[in-house]
PDB file of N, CA and C in Angstrom:
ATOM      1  N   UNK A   1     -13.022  -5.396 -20.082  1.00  0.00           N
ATOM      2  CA  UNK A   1     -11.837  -5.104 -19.315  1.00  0.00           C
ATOM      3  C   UNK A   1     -10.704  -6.008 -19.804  1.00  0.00           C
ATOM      4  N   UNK A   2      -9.866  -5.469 -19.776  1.00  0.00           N
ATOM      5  CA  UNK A   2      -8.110  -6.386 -20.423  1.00  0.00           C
ATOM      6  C   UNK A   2      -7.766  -6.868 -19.496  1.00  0.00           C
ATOM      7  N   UNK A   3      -7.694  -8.292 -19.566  1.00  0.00           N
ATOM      8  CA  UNK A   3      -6.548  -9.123 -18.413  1.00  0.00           C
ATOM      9  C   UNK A   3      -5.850  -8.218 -17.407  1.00  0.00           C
ATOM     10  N   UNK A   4      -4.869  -7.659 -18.295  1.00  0.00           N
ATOM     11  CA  UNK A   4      -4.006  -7.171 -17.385  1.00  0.00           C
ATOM     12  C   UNK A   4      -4.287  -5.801 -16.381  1.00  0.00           C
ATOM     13  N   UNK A   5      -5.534  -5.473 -16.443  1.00  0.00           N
ATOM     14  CA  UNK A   5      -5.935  -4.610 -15.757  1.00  0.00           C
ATOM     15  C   UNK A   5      -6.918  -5.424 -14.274  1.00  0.00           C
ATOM     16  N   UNK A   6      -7.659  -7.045 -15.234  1.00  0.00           N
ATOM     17  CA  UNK A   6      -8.307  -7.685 -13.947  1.00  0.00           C
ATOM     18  C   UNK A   6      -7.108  -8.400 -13.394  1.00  0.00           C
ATOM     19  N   UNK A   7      -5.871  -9.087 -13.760  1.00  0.00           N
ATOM     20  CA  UNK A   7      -4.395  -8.795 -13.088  1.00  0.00           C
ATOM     21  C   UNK A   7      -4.378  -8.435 -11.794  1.00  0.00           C
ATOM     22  N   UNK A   8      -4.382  -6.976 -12.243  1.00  0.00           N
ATOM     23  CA  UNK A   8      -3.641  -5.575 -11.339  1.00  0.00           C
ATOM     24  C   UNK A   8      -4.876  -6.030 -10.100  1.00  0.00           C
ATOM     25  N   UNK A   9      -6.224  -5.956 -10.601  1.00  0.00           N
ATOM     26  CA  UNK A   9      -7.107  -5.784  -9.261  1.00  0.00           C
ATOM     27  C   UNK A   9      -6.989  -7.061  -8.364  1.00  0.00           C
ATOM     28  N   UNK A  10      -6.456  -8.327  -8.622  1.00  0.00           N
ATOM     29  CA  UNK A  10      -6.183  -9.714  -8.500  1.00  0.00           C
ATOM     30  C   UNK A  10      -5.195  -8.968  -7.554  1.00  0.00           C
ATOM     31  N   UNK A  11      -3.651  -8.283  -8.022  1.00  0.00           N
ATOM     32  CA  UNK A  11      -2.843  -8.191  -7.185  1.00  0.00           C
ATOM     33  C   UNK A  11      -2.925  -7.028  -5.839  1.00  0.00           C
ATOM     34  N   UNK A  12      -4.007  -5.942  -5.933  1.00  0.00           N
ATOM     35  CA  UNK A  12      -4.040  -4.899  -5.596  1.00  0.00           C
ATOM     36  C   UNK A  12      -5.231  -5.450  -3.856  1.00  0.00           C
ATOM     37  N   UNK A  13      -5.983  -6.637  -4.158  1.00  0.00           N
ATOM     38  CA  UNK A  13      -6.676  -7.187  -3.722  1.00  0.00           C
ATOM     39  C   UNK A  13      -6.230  -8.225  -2.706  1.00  0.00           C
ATOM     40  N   UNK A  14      -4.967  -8.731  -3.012  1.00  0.00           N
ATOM     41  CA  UNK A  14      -4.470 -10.334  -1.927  1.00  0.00           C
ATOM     42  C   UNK A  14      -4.288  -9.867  -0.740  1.00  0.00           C
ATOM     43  N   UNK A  15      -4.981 -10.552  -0.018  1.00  0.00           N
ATOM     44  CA  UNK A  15      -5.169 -10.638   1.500  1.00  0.00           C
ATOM     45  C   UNK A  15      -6.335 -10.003   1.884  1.00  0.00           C
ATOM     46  N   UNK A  16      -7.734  -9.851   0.789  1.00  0.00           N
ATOM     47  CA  UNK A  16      -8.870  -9.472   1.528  1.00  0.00           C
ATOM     48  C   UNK A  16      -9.458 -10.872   1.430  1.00  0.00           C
ATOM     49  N   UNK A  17     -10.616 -10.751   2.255  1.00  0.00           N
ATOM     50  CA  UNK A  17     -11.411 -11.860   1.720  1.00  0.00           C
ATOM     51  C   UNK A  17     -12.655 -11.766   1.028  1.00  0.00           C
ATOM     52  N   UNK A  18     -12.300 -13.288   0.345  1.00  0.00           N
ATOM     53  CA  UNK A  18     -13.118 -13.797  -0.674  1.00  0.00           C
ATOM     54  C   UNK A  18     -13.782 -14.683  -0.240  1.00  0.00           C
ATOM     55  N   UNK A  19     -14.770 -15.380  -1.173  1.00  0.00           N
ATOM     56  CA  UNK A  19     -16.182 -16.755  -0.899  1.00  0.00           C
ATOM     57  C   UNK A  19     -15.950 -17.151  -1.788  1.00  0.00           C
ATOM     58  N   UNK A  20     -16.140 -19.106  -1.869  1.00  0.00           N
ATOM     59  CA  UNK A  20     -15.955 -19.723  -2.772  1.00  0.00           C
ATOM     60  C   UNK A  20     -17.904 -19.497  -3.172  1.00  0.00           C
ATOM     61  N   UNK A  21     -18.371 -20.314  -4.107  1.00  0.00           N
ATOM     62  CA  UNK A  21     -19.443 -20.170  -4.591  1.00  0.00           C
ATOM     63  C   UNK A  21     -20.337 -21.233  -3.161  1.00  0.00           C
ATOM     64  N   UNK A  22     -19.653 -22.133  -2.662  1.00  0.00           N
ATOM     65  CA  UNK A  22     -20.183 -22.295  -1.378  1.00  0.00           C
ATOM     66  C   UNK A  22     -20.040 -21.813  -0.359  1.00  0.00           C
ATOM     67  N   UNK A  23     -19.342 -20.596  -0.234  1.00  0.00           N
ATOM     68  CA  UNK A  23     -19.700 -19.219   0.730  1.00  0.00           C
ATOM     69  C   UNK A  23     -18.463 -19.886   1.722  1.00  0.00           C
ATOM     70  N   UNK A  24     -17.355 -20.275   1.102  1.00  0.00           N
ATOM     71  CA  UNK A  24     -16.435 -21.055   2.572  1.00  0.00           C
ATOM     72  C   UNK A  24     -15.122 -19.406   2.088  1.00  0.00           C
ATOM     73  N   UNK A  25     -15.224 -19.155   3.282  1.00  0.00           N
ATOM     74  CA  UNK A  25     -14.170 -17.566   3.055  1.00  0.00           C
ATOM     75  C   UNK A  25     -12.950 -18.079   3.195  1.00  0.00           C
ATOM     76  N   UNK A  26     -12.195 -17.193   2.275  1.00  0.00           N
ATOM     77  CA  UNK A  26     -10.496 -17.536   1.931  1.00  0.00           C
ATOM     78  C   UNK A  26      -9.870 -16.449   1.747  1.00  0.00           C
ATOM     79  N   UNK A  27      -8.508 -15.950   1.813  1.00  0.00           N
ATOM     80  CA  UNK A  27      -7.456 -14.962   1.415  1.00  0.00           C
ATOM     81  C   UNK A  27      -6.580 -15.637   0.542  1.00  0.00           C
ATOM     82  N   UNK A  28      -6.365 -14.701  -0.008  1.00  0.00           N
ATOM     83  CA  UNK A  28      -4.516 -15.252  -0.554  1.00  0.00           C
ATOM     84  C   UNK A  28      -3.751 -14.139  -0.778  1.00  0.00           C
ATOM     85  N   UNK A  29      -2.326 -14.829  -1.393  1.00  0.00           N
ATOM     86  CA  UNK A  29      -1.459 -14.039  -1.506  1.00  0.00           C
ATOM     87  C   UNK A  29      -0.819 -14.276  -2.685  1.00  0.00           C
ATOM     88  N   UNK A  30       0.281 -13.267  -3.283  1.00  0.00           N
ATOM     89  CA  UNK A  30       0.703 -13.199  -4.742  1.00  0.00           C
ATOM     90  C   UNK A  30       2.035 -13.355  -4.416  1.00  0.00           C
ATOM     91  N   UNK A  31       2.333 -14.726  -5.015  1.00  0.00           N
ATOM     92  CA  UNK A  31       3.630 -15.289  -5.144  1.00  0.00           C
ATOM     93  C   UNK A  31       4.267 -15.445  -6.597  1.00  0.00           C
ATOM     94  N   UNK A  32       5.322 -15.003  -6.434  1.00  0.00           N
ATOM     95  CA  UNK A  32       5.729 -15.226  -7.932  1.00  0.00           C
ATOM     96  C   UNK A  32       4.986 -15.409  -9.053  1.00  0.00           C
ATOM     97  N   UNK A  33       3.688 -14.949  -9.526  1.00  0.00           N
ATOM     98  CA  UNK A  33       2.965 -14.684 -10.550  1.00  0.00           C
ATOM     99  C   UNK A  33       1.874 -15.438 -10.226  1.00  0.00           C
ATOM    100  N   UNK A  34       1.511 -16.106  -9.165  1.00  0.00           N
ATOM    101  CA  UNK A  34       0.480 -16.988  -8.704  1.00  0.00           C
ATOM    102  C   UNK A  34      -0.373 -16.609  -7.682  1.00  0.00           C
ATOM    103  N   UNK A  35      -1.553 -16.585  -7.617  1.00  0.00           N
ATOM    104  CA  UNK A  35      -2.615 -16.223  -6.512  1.00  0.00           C
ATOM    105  C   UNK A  35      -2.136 -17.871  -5.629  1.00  0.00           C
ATOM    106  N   UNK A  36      -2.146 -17.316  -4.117  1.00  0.00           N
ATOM    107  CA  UNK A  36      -1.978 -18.582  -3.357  1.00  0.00           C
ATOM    108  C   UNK A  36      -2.922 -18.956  -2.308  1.00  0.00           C
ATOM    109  N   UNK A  37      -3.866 -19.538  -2.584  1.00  0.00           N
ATOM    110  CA  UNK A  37      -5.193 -19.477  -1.596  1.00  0.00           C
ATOM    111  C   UNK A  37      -4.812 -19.462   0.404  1.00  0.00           C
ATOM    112  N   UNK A  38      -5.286 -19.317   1.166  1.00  0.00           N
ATOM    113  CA  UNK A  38      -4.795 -19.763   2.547  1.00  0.00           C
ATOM    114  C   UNK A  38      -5.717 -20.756   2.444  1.00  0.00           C
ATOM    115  N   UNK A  39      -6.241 -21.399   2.255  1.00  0.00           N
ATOM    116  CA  UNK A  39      -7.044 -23.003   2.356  1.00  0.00           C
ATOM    117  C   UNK A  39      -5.905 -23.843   1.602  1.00  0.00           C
ATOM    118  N   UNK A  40      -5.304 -23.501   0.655  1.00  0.00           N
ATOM    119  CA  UNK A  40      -4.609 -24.769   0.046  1.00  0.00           C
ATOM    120  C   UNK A  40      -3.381 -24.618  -0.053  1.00  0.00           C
ATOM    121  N   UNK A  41      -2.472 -23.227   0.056  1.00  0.00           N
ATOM    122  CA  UNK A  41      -1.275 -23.272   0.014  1.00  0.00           C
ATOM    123  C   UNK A  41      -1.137 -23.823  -1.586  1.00  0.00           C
ATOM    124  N   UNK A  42      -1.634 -23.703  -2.657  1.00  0.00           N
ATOM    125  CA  UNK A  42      -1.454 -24.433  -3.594  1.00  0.00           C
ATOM    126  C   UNK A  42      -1.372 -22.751  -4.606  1.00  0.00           C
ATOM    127  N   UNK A  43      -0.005 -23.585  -5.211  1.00  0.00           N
ATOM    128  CA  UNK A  43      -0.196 -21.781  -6.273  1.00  0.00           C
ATOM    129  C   UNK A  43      -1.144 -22.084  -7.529  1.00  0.00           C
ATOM    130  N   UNK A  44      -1.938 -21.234  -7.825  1.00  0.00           N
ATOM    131  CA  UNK A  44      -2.840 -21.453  -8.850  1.00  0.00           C
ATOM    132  C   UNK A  44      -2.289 -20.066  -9.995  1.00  0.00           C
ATOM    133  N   UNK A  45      -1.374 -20.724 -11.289  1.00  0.00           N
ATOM    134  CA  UNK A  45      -0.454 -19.537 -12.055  1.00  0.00           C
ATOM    135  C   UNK A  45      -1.420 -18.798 -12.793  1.00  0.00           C
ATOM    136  N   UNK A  46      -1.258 -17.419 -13.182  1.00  0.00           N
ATOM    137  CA  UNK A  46      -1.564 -16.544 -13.315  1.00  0.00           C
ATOM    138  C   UNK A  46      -2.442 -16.773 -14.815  1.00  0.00           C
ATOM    139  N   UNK A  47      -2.012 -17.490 -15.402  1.00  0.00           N
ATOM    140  CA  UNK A  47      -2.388 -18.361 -16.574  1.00  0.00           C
ATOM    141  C   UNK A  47      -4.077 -18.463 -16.267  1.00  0.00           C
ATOM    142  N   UNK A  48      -3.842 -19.600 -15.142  1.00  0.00           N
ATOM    143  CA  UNK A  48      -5.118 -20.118 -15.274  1.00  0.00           C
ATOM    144  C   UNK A  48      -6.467 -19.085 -14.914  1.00  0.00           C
ATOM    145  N   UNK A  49      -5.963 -17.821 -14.552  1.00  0.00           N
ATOM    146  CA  UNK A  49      -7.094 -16.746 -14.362  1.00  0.00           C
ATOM    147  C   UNK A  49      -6.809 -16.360 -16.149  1.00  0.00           C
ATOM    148  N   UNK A  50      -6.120 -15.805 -16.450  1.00  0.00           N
ATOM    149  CA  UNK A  50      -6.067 -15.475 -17.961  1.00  0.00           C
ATOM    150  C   UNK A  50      -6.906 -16.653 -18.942  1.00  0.00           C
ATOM    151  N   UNK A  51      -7.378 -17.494 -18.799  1.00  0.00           N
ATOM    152  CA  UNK A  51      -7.863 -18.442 -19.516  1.00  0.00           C
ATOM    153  C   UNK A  51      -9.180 -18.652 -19.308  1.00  0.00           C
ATOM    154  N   UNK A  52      -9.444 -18.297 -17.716  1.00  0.00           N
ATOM    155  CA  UNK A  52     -10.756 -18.338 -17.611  1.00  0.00           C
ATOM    156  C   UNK A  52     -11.448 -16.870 -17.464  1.00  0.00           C
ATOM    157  N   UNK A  53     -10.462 -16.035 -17.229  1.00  0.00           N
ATOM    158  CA  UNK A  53     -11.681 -14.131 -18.091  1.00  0.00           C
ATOM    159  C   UNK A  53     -11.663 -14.325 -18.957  1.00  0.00           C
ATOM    160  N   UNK A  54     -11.307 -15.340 -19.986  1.00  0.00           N
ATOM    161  CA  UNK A  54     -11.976 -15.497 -21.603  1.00  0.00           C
ATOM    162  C   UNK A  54     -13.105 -15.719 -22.054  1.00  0.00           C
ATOM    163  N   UNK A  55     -13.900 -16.586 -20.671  1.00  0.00           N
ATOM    164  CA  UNK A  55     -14.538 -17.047 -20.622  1.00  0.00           C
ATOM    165  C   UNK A  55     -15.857 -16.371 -20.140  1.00  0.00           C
ATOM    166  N   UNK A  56     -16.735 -15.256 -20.489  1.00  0.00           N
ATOM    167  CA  UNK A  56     -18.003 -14.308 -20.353  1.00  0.00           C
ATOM    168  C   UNK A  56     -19.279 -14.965 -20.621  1.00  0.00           C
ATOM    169  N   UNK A  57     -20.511 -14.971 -20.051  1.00  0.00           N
ATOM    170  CA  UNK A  57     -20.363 -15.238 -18.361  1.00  0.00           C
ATOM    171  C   UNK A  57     -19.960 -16.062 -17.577  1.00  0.00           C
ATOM    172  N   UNK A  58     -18.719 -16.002 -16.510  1.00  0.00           N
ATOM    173  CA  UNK A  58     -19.181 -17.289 -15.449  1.00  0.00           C
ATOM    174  C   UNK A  58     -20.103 -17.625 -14.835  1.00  0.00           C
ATOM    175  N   UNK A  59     -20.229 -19.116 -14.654  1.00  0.00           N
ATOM    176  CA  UNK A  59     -21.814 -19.066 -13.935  1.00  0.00           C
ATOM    177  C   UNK A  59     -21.245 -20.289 -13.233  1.00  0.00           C
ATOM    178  N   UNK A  60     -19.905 -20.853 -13.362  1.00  0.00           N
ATOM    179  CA  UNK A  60     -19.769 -21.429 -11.798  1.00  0.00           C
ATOM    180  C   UNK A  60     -18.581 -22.048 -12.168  1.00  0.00           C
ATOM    181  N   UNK A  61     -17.743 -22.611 -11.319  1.00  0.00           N
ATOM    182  CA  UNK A  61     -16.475 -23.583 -11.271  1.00  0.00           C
ATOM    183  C   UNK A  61     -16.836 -24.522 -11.932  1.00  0.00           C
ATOM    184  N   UNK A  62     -17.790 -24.970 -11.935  1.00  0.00           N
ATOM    185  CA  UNK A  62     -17.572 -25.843 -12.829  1.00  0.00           C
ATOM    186  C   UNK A  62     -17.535 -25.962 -14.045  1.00  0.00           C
ATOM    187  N   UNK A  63     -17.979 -24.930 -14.999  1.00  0.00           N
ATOM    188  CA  UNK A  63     -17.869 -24.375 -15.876  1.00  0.00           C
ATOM    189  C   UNK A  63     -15.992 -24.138 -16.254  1.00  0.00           C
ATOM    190  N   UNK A  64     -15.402 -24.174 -15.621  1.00  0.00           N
ATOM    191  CA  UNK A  64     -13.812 -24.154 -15.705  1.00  0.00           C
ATOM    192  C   UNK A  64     -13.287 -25.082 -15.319  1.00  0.00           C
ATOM    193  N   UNK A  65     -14.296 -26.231 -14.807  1.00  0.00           N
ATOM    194  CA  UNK A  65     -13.044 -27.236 -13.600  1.00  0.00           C
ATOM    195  C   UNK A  65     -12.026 -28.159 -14.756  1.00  0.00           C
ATOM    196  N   UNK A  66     -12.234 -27.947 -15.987  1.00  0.00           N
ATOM    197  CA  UNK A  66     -11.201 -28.808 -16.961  1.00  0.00           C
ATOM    198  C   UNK A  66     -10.237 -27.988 -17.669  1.00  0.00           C
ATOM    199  N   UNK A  67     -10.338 -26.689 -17.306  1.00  0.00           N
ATOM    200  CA  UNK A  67      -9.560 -25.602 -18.475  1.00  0.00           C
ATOM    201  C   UNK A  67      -8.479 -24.971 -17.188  1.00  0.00           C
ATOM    202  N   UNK A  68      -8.732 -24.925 -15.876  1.00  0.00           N
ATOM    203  CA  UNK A  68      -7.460 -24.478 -15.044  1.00  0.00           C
ATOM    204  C   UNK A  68      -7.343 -25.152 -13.863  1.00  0.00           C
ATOM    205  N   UNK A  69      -6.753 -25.208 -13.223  1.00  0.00           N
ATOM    206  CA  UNK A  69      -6.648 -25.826 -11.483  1.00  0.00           C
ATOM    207  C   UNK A  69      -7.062 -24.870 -10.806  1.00  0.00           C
ATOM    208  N   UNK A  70      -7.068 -25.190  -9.248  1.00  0.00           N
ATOM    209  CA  UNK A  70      -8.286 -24.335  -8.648  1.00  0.00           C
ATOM    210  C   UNK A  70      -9.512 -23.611  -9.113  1.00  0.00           C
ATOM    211  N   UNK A  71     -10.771 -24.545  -9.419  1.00  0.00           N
ATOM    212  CA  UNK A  71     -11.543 -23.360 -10.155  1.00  0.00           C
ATOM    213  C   UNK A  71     -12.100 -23.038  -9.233  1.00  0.00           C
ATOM    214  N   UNK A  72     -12.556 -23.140  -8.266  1.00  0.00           N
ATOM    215  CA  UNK A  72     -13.580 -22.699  -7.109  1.00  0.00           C
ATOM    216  C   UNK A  72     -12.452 -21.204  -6.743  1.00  0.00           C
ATOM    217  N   UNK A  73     -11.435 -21.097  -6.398  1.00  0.00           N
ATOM    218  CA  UNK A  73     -10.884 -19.982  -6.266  1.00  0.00           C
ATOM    219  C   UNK A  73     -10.639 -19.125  -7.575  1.00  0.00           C
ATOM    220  N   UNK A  74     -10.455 -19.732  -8.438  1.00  0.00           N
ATOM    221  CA  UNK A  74     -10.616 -18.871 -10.045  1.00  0.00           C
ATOM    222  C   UNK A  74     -11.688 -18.194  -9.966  1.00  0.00           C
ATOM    223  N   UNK A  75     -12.587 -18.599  -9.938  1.00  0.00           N
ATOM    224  CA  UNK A  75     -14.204 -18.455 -10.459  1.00  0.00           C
ATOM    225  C   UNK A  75     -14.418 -17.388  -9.218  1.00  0.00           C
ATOM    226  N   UNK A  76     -14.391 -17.435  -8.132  1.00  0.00           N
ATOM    227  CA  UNK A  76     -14.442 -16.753  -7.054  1.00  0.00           C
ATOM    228  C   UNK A  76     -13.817 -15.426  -7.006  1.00  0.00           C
ATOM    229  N   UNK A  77     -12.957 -15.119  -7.429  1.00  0.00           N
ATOM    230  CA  UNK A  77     -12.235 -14.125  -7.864  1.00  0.00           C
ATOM    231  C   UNK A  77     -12.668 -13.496  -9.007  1.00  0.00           C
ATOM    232  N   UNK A  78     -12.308 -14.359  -9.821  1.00  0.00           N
ATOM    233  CA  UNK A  78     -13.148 -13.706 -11.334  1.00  0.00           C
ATOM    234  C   UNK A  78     -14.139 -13.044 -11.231  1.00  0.00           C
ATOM    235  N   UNK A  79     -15.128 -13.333 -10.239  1.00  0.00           N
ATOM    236  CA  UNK A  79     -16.615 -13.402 -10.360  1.00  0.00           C
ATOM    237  C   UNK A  79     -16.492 -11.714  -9.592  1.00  0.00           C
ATOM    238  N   UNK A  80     -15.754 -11.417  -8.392  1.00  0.00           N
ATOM    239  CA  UNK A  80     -15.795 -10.688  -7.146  1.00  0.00           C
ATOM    240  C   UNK A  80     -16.211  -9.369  -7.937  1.00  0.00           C
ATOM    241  N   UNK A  81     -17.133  -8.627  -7.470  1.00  0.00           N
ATOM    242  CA  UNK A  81     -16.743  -7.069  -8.110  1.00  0.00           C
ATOM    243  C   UNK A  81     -15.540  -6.277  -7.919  1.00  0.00           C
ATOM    244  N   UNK A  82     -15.318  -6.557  -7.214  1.00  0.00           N
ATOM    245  CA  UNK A  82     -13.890  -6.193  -6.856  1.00  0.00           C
ATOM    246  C   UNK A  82     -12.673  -6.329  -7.970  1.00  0.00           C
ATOM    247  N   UNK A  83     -12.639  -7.009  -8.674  1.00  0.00           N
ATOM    248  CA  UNK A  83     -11.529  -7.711  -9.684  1.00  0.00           C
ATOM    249  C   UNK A  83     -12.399  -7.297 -10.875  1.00  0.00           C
ATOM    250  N   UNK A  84     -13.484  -7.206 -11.156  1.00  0.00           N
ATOM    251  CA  UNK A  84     -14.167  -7.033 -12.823  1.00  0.00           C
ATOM    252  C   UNK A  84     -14.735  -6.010 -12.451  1.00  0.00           C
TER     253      UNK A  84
END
């Protein structure tokens, strides 16, 4: 699948909920090119999902925690069937 199609399902998706890999449920929302978790209010840019679908298979945040910010919500998303 092309980025910009797991993108679209990223944007088509904000405001359902998601699980971090420790099962703690979250929403967000799409701000100016950024997924914005409701646990952190912290924008995590669109980048750092593009950097980590490079990355086949995920097998956990931590596996990303040095290549983007927020990985527990990266990875969580990435991972969702919903988005891939």
């Amino acid at each position: 699948m092309k980025f910009q199609e797991i993108w679209n399902n990223i944007i088509n998706h904000a405001g359902e909920q998601f699980f971090t890999k420790t099962n703690l449920p979250f929403t967000y929302s799409i701000v100016n090119n950024s997924v914005v978790p409701d646990r952190t209010k912290y924008p995590l840019a669109k980048s750092n999902f593009e950097k980590a679908a490079e990355i086949t298979p995920l097998e956990g945040p931590g596996q990303i925690n040095n290549l983007v910010r927020g990985p527990a919500y990266v990875y969580a998303i990435l991972t969702d069937k919903r988005i891939r």
